[in-house]
Protein backbone atom coordinates (compact mmCIF):
# COMPACT_ATOMS: atom_id res chain seq x y z
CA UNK A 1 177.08 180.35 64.10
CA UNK A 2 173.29 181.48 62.86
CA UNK A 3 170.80 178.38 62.43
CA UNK A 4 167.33 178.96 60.79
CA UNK A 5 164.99 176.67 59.57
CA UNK A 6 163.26 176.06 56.52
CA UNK A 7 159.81 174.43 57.88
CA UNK A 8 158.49 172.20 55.36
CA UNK A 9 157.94 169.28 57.70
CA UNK A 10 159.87 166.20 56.83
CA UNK A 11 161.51 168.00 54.41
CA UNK A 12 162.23 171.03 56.52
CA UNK A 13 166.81 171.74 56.55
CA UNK A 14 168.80 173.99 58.24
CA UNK A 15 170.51 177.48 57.24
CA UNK A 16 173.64 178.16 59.33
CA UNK A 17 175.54 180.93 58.77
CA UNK A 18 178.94 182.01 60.07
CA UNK A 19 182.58 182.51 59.71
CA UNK A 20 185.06 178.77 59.18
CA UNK A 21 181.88 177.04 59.46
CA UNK A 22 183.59 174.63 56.49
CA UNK A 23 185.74 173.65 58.55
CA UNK A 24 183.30 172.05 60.55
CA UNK A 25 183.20 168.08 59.00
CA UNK A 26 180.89 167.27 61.81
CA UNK A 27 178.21 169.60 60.74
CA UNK A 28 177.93 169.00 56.69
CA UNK A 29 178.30 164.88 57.62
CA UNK A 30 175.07 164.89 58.97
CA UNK A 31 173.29 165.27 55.84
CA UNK A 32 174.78 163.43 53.82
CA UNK A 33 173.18 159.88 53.85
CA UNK A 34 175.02 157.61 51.89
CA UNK A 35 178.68 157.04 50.97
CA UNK A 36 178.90 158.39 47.87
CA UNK A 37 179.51 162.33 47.28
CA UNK A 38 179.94 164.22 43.97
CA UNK A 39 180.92 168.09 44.45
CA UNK A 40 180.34 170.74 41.73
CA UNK A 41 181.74 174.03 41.22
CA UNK A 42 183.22 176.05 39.03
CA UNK A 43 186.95 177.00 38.22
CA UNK A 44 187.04 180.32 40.07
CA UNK A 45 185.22 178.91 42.98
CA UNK A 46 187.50 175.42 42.65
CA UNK A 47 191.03 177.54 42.55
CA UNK A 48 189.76 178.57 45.97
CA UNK A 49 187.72 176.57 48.01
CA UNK A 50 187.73 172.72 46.38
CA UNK A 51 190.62 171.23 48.67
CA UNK A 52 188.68 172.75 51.70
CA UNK A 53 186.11 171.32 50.84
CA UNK A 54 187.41 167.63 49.60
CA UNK A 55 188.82 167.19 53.13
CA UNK A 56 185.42 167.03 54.54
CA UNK A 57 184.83 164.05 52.67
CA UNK A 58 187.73 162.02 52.64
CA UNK A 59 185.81 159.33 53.76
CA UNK A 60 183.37 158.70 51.27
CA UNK A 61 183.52 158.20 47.57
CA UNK A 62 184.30 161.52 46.01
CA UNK A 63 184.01 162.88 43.00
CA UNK A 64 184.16 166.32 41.24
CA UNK A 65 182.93 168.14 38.27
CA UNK A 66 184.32 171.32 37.28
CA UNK A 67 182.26 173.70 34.81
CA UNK A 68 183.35 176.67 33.40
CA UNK A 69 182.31 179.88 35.11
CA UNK A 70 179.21 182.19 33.89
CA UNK A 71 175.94 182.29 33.32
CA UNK A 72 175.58 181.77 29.50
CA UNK A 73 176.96 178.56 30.62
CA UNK A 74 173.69 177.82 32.68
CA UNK A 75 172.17 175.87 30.22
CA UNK A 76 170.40 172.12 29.83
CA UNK A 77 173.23 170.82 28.26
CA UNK A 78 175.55 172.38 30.46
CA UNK A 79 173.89 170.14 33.12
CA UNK A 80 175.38 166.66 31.49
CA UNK A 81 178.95 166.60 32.37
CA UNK A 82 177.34 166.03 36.44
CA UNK A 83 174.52 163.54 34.73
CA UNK A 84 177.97 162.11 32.95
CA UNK A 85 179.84 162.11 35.61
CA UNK A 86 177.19 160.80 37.97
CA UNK A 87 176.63 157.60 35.54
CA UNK A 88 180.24 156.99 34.37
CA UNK A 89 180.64 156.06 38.51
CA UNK A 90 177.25 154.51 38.63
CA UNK A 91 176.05 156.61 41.33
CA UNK A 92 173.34 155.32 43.58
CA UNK A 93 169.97 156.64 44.67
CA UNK A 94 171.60 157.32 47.81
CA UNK A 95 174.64 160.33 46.64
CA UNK A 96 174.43 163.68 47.78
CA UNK A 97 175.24 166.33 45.18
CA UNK A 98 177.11 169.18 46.32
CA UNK A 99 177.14 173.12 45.00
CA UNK A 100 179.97 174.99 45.86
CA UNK A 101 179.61 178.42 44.09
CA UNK A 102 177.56 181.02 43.72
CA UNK A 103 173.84 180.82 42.33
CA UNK A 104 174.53 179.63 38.83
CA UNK A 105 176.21 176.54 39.92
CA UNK A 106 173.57 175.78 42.95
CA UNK A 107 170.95 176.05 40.05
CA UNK A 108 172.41 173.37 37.97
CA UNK A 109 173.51 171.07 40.74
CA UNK A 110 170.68 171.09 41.95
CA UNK A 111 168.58 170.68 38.88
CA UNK A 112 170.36 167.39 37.80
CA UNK A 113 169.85 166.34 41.51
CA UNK A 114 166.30 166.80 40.54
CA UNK A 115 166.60 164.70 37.62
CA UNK A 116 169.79 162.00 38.23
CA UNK A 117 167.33 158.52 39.28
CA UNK A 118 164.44 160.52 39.26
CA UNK A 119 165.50 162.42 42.64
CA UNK A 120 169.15 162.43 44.75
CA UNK A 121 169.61 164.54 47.82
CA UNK A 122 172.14 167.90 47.43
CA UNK A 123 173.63 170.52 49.73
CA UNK A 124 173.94 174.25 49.16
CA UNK A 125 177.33 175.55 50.20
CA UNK A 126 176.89 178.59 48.04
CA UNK A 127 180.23 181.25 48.06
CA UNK A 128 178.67 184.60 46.77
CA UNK A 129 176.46 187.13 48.56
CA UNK A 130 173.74 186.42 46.21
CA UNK A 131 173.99 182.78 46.95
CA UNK A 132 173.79 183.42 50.73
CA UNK A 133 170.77 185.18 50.75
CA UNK A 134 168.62 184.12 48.00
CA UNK A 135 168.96 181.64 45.18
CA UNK A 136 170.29 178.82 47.43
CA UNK A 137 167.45 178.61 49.81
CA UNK A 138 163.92 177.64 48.46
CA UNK A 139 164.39 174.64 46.38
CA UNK A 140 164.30 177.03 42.93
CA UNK A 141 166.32 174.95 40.24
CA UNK A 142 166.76 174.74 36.91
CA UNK A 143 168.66 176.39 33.67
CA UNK A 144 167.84 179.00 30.96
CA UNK A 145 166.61 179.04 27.27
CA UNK A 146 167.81 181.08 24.96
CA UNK A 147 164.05 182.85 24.88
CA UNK A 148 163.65 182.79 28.58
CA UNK A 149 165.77 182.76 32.20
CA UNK A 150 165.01 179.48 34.21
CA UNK A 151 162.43 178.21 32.24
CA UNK A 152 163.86 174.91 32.27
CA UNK A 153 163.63 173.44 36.11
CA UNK A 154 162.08 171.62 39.49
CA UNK A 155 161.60 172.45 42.97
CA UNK A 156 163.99 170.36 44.73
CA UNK A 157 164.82 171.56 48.67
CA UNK A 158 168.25 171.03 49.74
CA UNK A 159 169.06 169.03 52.61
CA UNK A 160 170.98 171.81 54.32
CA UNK A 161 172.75 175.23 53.40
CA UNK A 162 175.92 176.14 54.53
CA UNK A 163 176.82 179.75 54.43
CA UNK A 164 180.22 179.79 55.29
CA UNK A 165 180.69 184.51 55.16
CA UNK A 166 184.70 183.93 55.28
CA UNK A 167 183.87 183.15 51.44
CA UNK A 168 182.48 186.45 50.72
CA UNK A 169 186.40 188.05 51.28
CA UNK A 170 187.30 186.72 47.80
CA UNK A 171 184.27 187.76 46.04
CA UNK A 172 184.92 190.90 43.80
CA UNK A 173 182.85 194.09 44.40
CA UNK A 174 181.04 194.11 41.64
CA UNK A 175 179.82 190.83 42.56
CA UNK A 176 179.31 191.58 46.24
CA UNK A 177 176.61 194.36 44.92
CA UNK A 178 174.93 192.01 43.13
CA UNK A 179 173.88 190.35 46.08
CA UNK A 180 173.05 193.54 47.60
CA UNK A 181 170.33 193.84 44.95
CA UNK A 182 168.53 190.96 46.67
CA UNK A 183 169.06 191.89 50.36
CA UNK A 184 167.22 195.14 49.21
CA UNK A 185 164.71 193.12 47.73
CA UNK A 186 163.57 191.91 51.10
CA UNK A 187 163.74 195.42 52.25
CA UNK A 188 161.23 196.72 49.63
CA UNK A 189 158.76 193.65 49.98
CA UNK A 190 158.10 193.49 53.47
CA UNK A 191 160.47 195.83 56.15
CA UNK A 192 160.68 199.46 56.06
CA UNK A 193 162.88 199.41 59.21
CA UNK A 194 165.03 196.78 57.23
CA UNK A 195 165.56 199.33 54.28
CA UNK A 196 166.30 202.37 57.01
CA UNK A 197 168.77 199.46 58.08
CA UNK A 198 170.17 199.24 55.01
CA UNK A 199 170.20 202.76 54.68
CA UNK A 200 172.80 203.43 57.65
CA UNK A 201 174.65 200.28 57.13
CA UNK A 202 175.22 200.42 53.20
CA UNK A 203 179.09 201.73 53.83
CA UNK A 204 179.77 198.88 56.24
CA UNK A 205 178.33 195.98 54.37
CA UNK A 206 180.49 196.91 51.40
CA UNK A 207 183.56 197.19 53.12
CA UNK A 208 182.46 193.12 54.46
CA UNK A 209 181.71 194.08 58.25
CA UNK A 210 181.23 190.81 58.89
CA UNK A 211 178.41 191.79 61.83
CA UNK A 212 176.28 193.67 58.82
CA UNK A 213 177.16 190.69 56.26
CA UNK A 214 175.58 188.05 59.01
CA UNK A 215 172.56 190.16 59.78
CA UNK A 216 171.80 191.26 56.53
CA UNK A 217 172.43 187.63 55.60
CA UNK A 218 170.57 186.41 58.38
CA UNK A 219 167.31 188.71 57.53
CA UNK A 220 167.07 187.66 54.46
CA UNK A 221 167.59 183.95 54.89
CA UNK A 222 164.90 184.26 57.42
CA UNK A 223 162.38 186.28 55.76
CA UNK A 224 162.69 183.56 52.83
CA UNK A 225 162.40 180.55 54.55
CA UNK A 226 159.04 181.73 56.40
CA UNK A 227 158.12 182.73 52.70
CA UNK A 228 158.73 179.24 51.37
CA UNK A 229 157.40 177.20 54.42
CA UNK A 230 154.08 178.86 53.77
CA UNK A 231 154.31 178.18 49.68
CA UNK A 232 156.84 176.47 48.61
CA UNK A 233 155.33 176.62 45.07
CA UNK A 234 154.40 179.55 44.37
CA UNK A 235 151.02 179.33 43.98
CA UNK A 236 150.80 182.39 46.08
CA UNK A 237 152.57 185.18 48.03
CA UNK A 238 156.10 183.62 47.42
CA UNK A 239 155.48 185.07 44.20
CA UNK A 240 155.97 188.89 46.04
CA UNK A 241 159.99 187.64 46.22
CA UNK A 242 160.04 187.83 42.52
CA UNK A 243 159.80 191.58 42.66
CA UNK A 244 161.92 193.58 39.87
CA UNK A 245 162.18 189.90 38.32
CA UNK A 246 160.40 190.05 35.38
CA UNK A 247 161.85 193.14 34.30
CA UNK A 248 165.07 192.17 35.22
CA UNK A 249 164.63 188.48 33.57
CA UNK A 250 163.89 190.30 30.34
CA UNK A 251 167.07 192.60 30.55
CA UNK A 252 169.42 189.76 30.92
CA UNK A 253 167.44 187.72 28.11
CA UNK A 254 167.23 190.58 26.22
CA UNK A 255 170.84 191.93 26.62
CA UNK A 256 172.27 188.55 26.39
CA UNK A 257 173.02 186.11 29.56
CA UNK A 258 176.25 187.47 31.12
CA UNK A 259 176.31 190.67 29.58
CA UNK A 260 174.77 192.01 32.83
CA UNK A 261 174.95 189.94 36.01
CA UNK A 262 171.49 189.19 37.82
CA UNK A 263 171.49 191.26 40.75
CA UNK A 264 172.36 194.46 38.49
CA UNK A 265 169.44 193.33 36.24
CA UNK A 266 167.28 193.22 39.54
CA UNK A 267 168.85 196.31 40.83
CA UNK A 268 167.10 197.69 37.15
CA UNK A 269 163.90 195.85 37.38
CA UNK A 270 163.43 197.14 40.98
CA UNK A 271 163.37 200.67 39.82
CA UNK A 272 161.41 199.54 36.61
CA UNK A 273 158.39 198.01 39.25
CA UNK A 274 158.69 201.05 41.49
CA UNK A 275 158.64 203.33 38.29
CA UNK A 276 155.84 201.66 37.35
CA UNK A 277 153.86 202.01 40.65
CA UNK A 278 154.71 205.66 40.76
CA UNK A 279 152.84 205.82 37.41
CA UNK A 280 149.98 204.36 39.16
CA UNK A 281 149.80 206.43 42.08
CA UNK A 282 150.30 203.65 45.05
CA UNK A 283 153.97 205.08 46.04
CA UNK A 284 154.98 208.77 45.49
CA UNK A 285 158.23 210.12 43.81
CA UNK A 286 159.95 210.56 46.79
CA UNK A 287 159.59 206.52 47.72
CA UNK A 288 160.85 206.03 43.85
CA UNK A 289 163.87 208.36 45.00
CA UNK A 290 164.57 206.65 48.55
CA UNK A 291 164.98 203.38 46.42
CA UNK A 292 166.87 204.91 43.94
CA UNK A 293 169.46 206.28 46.26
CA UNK A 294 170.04 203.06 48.48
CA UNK A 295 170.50 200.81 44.72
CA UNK A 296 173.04 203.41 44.03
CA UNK A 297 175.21 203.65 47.51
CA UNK A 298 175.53 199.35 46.26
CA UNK A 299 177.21 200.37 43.42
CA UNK A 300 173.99 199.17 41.45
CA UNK A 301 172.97 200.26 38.37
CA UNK A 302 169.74 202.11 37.77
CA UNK A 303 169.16 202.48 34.25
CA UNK A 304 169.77 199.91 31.00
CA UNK A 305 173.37 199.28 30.16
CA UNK A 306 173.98 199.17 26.65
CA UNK A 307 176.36 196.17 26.14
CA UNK A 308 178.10 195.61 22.69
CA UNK A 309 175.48 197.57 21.15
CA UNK A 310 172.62 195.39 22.11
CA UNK A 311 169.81 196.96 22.82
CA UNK A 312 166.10 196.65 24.13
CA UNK A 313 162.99 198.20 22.40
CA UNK A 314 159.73 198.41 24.31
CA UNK A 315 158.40 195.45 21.84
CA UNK A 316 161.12 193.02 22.84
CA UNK A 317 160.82 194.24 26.09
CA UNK A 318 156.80 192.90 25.49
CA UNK A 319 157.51 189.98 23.65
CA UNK A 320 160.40 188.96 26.63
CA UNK A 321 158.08 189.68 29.70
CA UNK A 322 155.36 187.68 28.24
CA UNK A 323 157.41 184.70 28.16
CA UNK A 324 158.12 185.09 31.95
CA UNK A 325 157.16 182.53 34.25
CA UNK A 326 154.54 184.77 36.34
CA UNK A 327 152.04 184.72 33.22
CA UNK A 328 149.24 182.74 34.09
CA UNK A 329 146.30 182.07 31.87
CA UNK A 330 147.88 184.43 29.04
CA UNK A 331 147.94 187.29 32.24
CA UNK A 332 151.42 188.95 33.24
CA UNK A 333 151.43 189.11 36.93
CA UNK A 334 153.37 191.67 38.29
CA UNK A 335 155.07 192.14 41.74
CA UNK A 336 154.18 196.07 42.65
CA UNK A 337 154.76 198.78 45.82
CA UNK A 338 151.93 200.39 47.79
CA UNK A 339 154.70 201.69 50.17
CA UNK A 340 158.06 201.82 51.44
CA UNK A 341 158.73 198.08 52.47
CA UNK A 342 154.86 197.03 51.32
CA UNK A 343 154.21 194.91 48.37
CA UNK A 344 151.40 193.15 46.13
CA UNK A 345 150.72 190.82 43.37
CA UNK A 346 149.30 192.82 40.44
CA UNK A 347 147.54 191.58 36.88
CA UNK A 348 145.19 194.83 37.14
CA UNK A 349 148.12 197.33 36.11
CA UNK A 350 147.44 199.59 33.12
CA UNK A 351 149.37 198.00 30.17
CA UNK A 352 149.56 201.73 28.99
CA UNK A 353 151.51 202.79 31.79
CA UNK A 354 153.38 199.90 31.58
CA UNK A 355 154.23 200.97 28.28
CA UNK A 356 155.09 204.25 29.61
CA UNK A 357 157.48 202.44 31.90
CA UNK A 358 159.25 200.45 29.01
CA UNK A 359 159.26 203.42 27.00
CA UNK A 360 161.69 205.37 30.24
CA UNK A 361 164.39 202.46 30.37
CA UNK A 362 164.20 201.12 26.80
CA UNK A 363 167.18 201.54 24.99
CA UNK A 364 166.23 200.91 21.34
């Protein structure tokens, strides 16, 4: 088993990551303070993995919510049958919240942990690649609006995550390269020998080696947590793991939420942002094509999908990026390449080649 740590002094929690590690009561236990435990998932995840889980608490006071599976269900009042359920057993100050699935049901757990008494304590044990590497570490929570993805939410750290990679044999391939789409992320922000990584290991991580699933896992756990410890807000470079984000925000906004999962709307914005940085002259074409060709070997999409005949002009495209949460003081901040595994924060990009981006991958 991996451990990392997420160093945010007395709030700082473990990673670990590794194969049976849920069936390990000892090691979940120890974070859990109290005596009272709800668990949420969803039914895909709960057909699978809920009686596993259950027998690590058959000691406490256990409870469990099952919501339907998706994201269009990742709303605020898709939140209250947990805030129901929390209140119909009048829950204490001292549960622990559990979320057992992949990113859209870590997001909502831990959002109404956020919220239930003003603040309960919640563990990740997140079941999808995507999960694993990205969206349960950090303390992002929260829920969409109709005009914007997770506009709705709080910062509220986990008191451990438990990446058990025996989960990622049930998860479906198109799902597995959705999480791809974030381990390349980390690639592109900071590690040029992590994307030549990638590069010769791309056939093995799809066919679940589980030595390249727990090092690409483990890089990108790591690279995140040292992220976070230094800003857990955002007020600064954690920003730079946002790259492809607002682009791909506005494609699953814009395209409807489910139509087009998140990591093959990052996959998109990626391009989009590296497209867009071509355009400016800080990467070349051949970068733009290097990137191109890894998104591809995961299965990923490059260009718009057009789903159900929705489509995306270049002025909804507008209207949806400037609704994104990296606008600050009426200024779209953008996350950018300067090189292969190099990144910045940008608000000094030319809105006409921006445009000229927009205009490439629109589809209406």
């Amino acid at each position: 088993m991996i451990t990392l740590n997420v160093d945010l002094d007395e709030r700082s929690y473990p990673i670990f990551i590794g194969q049976d590690i849920l069936n390990d009561k000892s090691l979940i236990s120890h974070y859990v303070s109290g005596k009272q435990v709800l668990i949420v998932s969803n039914e895909t995840i709960a057909s699978l993995y809920l009686d596993k889980v259950l027998g690590l608490f058959s000691d406490y006071q256990c409870e469990t919510v099952i919501l339907p599976d998706g994201e269009v269900y990742k709303t605020y009042d898709g939140i209250f049958p947990i805030i129901d359920r929390l209140m119909e057993k009048q829950f204490d100050r001292r549960v622990t919240l559990i979320a057992l699935g992949g990113g859209v049901i870590g997001d909502m757990t831990g959002y109404a942990a956020a919220i239930y008494r003003r603040g309960v304590n919640f563990i990740q044990i997140p079941t999808t690649l995507l999960a694993q590497v990205d969206s349960s570490v950090g303390g992002k929570t929260g829920v969409n609006h109709p005009l914007g993805k997770n506009m709705i939410g709080a910062f509220h750290q986990p008191q451990c995550v438990l990446a058990d990679t025996n989960t990622l044999n049930t998860l479906d391939d198109r799902q597995l390269s959705a999480g791809l789409a974030e381990v390349i992320k980390y690639a592109l922000i900071n590690s040029q020998e992590f994307f030549v990584w990638l590069s010769n290991n791309m056939t093995a991580l799809k066919q679940r080696n589980s030595e390249a699933l727990e090092y690409a896992i483990e890089f990108s756990c790591q690279d995140k947590a040292d992220v976070v410890a230094a800003d857990e807000k955002e007020a600064g470079q954690r920003a730079l793991l946002n790259l492809g984000h607002t682009f791909g925000h506005a494609i699953e906004t814009g395209l409807g939420y489910g139509n087009c999962l998140h990591g093959e709307a990052i996959a998109i914005g990626m391009v989009m942002a590296a497209d867009l940085s071509v355009r400016h002259g800080w990467i070349d074409t051949p970068v733009l094509q290097q990137i191109i060709e890894l998104i591809k070997a995961a299965n990923l999409p490059t260009q718009l999908p057009i789903t159900n005949d929705v489509r995306i002009s270049v002025e909804k495209f507008i209207e949806l990026m400037a609704g994104d949460k990296k606008v600050l003081d009426g200024q779209l901040h953008l996350i950018l390449l300067n090189a292969l595994g190099s990144s910045f924060i940008s608000a000094d990009f030319d809105i006409d080649k921006l445009k000229q981006t927009l205009e490439a991958f629109a589809t209406g």
